[in-house]
Protein backbone atom coordinates (compact mmCIF):
# COMPACT_ATOMS: atom_id res chain seq x y z
CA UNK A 1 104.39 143.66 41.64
CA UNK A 2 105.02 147.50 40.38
CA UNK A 3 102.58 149.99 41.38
CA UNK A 4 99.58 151.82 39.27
CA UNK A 5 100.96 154.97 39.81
CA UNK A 6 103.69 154.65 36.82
CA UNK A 7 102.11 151.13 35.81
CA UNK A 8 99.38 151.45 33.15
CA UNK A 9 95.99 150.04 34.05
CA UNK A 10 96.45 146.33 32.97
CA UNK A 11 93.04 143.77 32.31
CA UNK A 12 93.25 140.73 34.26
CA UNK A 13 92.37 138.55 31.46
CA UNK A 14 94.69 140.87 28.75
CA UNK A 15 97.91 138.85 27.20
CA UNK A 16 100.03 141.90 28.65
CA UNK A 17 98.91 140.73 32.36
CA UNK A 18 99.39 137.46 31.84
CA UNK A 19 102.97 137.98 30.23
CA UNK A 20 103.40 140.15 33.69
CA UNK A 21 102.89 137.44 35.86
CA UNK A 22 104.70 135.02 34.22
CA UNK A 23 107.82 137.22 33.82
CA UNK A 24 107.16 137.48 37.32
CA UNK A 25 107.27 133.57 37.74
CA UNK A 26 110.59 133.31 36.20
CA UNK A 27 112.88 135.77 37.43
CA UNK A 28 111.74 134.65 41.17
CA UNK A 29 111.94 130.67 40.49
CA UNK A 30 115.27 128.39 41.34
CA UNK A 31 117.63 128.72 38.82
CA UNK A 32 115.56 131.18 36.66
CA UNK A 33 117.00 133.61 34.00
CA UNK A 34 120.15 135.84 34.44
CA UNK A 35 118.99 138.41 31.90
CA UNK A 36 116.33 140.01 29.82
CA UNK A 37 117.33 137.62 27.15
CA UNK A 38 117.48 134.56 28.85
CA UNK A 39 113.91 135.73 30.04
CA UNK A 40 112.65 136.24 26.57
CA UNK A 41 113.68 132.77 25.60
CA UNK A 42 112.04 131.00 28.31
CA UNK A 43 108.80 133.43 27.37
CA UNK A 44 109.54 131.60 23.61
CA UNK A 45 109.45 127.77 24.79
CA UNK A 46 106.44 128.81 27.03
CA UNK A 47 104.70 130.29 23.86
CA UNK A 48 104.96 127.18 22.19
CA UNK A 49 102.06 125.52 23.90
CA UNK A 50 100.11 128.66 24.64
CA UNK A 51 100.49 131.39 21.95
CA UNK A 52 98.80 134.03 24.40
CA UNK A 53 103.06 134.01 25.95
CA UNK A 54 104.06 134.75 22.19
CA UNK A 55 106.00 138.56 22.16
CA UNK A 56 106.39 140.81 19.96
CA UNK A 57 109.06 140.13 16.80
CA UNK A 58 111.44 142.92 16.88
CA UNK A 59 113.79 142.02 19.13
CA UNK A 60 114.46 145.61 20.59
CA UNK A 61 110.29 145.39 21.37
CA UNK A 62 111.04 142.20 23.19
CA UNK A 63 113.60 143.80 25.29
CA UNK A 64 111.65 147.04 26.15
CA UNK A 65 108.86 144.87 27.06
CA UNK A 66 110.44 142.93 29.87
CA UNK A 67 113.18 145.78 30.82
CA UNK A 68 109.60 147.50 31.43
CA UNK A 69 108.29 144.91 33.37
CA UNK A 70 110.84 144.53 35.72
CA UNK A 71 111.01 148.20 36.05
CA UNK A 72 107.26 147.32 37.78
CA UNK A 73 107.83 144.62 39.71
CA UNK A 74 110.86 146.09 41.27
CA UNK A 75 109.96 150.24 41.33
CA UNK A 76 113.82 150.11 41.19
CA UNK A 77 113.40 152.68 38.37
CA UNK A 78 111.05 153.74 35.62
CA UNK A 79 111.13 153.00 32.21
CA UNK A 80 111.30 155.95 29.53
CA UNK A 81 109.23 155.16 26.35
CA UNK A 82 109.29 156.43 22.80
CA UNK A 83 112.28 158.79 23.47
CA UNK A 84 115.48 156.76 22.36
CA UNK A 85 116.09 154.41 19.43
CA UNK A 86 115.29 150.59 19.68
CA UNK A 87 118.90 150.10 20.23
CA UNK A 88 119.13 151.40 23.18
CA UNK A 89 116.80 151.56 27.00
CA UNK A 90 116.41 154.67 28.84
CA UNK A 91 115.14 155.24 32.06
CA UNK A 92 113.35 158.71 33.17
CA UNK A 93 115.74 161.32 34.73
CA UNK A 94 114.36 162.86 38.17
CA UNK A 95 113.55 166.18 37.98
CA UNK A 96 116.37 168.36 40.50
CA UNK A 97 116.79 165.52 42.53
CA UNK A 98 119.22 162.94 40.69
CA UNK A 99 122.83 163.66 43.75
CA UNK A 100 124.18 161.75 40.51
CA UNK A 101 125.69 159.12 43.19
CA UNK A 102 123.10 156.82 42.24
CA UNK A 103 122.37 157.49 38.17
CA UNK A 104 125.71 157.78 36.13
CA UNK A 105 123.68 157.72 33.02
CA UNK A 106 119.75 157.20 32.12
CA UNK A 107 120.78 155.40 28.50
CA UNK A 108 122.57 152.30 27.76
CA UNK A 109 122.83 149.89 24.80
CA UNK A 110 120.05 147.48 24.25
CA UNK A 111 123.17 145.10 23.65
CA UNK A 112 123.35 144.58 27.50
CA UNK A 113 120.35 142.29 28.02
CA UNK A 114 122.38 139.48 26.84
CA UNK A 115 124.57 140.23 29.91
CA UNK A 116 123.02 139.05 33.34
CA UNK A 117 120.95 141.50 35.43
CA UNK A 118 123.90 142.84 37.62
CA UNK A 119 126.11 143.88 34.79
CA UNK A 120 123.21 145.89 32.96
CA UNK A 121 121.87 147.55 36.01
CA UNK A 122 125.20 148.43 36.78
CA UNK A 123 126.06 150.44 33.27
CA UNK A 124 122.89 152.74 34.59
CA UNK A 125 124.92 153.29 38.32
CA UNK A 126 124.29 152.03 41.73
CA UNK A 127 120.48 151.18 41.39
CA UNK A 128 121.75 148.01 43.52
CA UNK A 129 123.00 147.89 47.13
CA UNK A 130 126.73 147.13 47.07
CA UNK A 131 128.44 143.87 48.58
CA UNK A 132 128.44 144.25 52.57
CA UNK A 133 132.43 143.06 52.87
CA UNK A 134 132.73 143.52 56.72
CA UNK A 135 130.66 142.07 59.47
CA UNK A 136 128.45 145.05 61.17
CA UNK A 137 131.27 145.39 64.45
CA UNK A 138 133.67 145.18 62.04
CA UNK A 139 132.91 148.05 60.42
CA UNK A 140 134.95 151.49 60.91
CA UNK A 141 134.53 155.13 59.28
CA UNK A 142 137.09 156.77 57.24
CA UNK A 143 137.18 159.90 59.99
CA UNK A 144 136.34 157.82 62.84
CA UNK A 145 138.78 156.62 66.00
CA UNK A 146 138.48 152.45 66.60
CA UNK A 147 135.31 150.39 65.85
CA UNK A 148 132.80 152.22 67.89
CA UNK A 149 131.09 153.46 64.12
CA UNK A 150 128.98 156.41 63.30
CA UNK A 151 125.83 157.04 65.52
CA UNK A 152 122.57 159.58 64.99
CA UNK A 153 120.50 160.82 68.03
CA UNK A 154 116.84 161.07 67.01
CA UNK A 155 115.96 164.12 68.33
CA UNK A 156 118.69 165.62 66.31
CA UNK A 157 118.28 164.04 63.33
CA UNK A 158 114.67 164.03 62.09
CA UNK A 159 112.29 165.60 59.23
CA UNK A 160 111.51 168.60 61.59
CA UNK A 161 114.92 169.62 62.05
CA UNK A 162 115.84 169.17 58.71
CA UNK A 163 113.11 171.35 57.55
CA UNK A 164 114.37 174.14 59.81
CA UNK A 165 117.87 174.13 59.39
CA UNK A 166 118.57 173.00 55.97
CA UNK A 167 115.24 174.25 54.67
CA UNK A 168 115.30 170.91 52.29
CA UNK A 169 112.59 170.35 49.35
CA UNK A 170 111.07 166.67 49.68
CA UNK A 171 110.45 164.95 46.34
CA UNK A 172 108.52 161.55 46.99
CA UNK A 173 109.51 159.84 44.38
CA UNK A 174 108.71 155.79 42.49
CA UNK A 175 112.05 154.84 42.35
CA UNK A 176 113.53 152.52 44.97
CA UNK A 177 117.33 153.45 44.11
CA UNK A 178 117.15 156.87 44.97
CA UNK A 179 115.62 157.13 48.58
CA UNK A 180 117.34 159.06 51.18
CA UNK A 181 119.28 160.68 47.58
CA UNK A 182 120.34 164.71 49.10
CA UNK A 183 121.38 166.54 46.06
CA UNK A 184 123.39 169.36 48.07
CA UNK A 185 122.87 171.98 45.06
CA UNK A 186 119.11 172.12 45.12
CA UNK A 187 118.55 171.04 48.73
CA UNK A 188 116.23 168.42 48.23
CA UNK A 189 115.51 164.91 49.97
CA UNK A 190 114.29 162.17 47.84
CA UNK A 191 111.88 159.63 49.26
CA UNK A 192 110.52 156.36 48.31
CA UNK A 193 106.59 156.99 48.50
CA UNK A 194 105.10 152.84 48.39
CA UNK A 195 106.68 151.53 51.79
CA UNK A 196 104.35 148.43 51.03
CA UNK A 197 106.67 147.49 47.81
CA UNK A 198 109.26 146.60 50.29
CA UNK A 199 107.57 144.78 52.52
CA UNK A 200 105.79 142.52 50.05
CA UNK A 201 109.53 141.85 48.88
CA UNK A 202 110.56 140.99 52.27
CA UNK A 203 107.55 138.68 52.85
CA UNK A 204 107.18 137.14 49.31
CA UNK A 205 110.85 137.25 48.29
CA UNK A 206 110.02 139.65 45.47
CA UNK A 207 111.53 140.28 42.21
CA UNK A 208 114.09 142.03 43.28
CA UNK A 209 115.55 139.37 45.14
CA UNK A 210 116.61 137.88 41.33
CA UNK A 211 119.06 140.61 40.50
CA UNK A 212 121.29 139.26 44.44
CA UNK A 213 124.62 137.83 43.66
CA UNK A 214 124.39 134.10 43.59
CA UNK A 215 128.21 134.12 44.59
CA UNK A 216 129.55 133.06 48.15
CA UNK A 217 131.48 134.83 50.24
CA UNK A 218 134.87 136.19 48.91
CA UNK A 219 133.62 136.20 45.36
CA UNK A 220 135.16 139.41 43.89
CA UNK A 221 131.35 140.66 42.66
CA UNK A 222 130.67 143.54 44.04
CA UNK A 223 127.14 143.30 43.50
CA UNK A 224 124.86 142.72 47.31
CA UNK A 225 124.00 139.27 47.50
CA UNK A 226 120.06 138.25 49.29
CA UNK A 227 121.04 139.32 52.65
CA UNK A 228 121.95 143.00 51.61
CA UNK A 229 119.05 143.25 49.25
CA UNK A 230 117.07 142.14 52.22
CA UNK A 231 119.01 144.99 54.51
CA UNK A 232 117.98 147.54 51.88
CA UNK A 233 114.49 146.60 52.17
CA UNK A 234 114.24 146.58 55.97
CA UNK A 235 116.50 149.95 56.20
CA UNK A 236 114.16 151.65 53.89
CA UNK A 237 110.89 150.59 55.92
CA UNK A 238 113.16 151.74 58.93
CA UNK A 239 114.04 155.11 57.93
CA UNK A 240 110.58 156.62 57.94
CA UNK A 241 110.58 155.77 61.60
CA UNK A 242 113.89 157.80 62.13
CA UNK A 243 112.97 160.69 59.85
CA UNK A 244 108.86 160.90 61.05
CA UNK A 245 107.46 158.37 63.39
CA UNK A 246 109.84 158.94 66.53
CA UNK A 247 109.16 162.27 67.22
CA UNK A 248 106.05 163.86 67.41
CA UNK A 249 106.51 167.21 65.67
CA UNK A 250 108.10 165.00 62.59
CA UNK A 251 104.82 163.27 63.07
CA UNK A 252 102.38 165.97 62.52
CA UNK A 253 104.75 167.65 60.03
CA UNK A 254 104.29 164.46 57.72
CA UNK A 255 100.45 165.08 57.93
CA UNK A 256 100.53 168.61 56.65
CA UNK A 257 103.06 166.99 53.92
CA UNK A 258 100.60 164.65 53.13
CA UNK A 259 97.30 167.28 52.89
CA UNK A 260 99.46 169.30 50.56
CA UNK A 261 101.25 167.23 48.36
CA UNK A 262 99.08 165.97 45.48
CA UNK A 263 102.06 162.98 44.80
CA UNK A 264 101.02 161.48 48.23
CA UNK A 265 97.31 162.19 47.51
CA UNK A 266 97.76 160.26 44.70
CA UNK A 267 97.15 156.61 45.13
CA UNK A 268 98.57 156.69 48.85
CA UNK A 269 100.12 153.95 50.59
CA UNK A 270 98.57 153.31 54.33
CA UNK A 271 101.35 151.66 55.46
CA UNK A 272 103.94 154.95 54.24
CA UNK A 273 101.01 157.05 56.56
CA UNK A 274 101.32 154.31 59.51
CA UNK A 275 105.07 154.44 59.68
CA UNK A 276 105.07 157.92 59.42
CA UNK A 277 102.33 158.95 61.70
CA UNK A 278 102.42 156.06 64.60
CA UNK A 279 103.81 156.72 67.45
CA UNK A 280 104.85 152.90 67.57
CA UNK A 281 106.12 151.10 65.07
CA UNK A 282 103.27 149.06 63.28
CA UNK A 283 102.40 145.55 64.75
CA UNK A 284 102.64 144.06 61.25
CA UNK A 285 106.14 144.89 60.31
CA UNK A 286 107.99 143.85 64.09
CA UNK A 287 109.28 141.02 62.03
CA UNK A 288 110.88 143.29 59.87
CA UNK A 289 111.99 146.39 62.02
CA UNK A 290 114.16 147.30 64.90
CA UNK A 291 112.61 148.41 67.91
CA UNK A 292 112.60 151.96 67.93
CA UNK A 293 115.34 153.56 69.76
CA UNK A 294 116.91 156.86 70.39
CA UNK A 295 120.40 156.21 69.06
CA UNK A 296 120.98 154.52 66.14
CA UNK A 297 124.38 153.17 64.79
CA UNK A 298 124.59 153.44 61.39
CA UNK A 299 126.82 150.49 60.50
CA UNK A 300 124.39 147.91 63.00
CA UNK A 301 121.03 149.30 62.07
CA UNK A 302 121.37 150.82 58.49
CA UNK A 303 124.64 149.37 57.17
CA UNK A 304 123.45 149.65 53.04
CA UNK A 305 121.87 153.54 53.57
CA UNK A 306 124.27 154.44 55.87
CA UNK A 307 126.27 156.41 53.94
CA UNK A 308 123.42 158.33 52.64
CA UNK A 309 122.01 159.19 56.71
CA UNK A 310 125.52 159.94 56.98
CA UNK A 311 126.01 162.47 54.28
CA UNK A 312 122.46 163.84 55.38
CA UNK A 313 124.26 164.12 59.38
CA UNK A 314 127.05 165.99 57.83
CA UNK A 315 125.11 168.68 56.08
CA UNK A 316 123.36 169.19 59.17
CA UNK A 317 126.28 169.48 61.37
CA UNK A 318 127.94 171.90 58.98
CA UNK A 319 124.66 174.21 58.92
CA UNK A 320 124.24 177.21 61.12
CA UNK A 321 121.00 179.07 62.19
CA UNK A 322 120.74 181.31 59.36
CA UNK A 323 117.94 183.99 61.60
CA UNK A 324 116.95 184.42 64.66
CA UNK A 325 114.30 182.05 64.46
CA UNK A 326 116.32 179.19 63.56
CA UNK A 327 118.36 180.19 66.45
CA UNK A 328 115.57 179.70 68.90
CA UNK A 329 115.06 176.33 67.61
CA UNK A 330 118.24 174.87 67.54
CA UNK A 331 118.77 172.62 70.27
CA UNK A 332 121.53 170.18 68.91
CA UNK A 333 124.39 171.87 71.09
CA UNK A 334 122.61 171.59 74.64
CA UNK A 335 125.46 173.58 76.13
CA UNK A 336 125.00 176.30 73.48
CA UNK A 337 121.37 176.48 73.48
CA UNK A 338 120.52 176.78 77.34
CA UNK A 339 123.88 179.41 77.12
CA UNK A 340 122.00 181.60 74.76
CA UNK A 341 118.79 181.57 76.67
CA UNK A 342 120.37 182.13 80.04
CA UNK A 343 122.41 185.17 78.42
CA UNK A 344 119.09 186.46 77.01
CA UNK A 345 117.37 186.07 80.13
CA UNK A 346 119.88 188.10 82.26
CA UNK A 347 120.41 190.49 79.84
CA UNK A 348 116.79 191.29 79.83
CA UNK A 349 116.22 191.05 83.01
CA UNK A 350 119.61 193.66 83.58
CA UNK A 351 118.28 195.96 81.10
CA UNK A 352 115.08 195.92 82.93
CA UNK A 353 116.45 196.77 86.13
CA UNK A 354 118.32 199.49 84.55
CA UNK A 355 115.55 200.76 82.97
CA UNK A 356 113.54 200.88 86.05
CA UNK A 357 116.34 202.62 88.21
CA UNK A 358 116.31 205.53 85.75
CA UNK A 359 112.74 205.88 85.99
CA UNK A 360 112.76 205.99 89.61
CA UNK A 361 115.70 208.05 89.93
CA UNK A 362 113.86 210.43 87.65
CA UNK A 363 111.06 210.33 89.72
CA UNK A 364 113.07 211.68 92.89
CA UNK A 365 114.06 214.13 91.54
């Protein structure tokens, strides 16, 4: 199901709910429809015997209305309305936080809902996770030496840090596609802010779970079949343990987030405040989580949003303390840090002695 919070209000007994469900029905049943046609159709034979199914007659209507729907049952985007031409579907630009690795374009032709659900997600971008090719210990980084992979401490990598050093904005956002999005030229983090979307998908088998490749392995679409839809879901619910939950200033920095920002104020999710502000993991989702841990290997543990944790990683390692305060705080070179300190120490401690020899040898005289 989508969430109230870009959802209108919707009566339980209104033909609008009931269409909801039912649209609902189909894209998650055996051999259900490939595309917003196909859906429309089956909506058609069902309104034959119950006119409360029957849509709307302009076809571009028809198409907006389940395009829409989806958009609610999946929170992989959200639907624009009233600003293009029925030829066409839209979906609302993010305000200074669209990387543009994720949205290509917000506007395609209406034209594409004949085409299955893949093909017409894909002419908006990567709203999908890609096809996993190689098994996790298979998998190597461009810069990297052998198969060991890419790994992130947690103490050096987390919300508190990033706030410090990179001084990042956080946009929590409705849209599933771009969490963990860094647009480098505005500094700011994007963040998925209804944790519980994900896990009803991973218990229920949501509606996302329609838009997986159906193809075995080998098959040349590139589109992520169940198993990486399922890693995206799970990685998601796991990140908010790696940026907040782990460490305990992240953990107290999400609170003052969270008494400040009107967005989370706004119909809040417990479970996005339980993963965030726990110091364990929550009982209810050890079926879908790692254990927490203090070293995490990107291509074991978050092999679809690795990439992103790893472009995040980067920016961090390339940033430098930019005062004195950020200096102070910067432990992620252990060598450096307790260097610095002992330096300052002895240097204070030399200038003291100084300073006190000249007083005394004033004194004598």
């Amino acid at each position: 199901m989508g969430d109230p919070s870009h959802c209108p209000i919707i009566d339980a007994d209104s033909k609008c709910y009931k269409i909801f469900l039912e649209v609902n029905k189909l894209v998650r049943a055996d051999n259900g429809p490939e595309s917003i046609d196909e859906v429309n159709e089956r909506l058609d034979q069902i309104a034959e015997h119950d006119p409360v199914y029957a849509l709307p007659n302009r076809p571009g209507e028809r198409r907006l209305l389940v395009f829409t729907m989806l958009a609610w049952q999946t929170m992989l985007y959200v639907p624009s309305f009233n600003t293009c031409s029925p030829a066409e579907l839209e979906i609302c630009e993010p305000h200074r936080s669209n990387s543009g690795r994720v949205f290509e374009t917000f506007k395609v032709p209406a034209d594409l809902c004949d085409r299955p659900f893949a093909i017409l997600f894909k002419a908006f971008g990567n709203l999908l996770p890609p096809r996993v090719i190689t098994k996790p210990d298979q998998w190597i980084e461009s810069e990297g030496k052998g198969v060991q992979g890419y790994c992130i401490d947690v103490l050096d990598f987390n919300m508190t840090v990033f706030k410090r050093l990179l001084h990042i904005e956080l946009r929590w956002i409705d849209t599933l596609a771009l969490h963990l999005d860094y647009n480098k030229t505005t500094r700011t983090l994007t963040l998925f802010r209804y944790p519980s979307m994900c896990h009803a998908a991973l218990k229920n088998s949501g509606a996302i779970y329609s838009f997986a490749c159906s193809e075995g392995p080998g098959a040349l679409d590139p589109r992520g079949d169940r198993e990486d839809i399922t890693d995206l879901l799970r990685e998601t619910l796991q990140s908010y343990r790696l940026l907040f939950g782990q460490t305990r200033r992240s953990r107290k920095l999400f609170k003052r987030f969270r008494g400040s920002s009107g967005v989370l104020q706004e119909n809040p999710d417990p479970l996005l405040h339980s993963l965030s502000t726990s110091e364990l993991s929550p009982q209810e989702l050890a079926a879908c989580l790692c254990e927490d841990r203090n070293m995490y290997c990107l291509n074991n543990d978050f092999p679809i949003l690795g990439q992103r944790l790893k472009a995040l990683n980067e920016e961090l390692k390339a940033s430098r303390p930019k005062n004195w305060r950020d200096l102070l705080r910067d432990r992620r070179d252990t060598v450096q840090y307790w260097t610095f300190w002992l330096v300052a120490i002895f240097g204070t401690l030399s200038t003291l002695l100084s300073a006190a020899q000249v007083v005394l040898t004033a004194l004598t005289l």
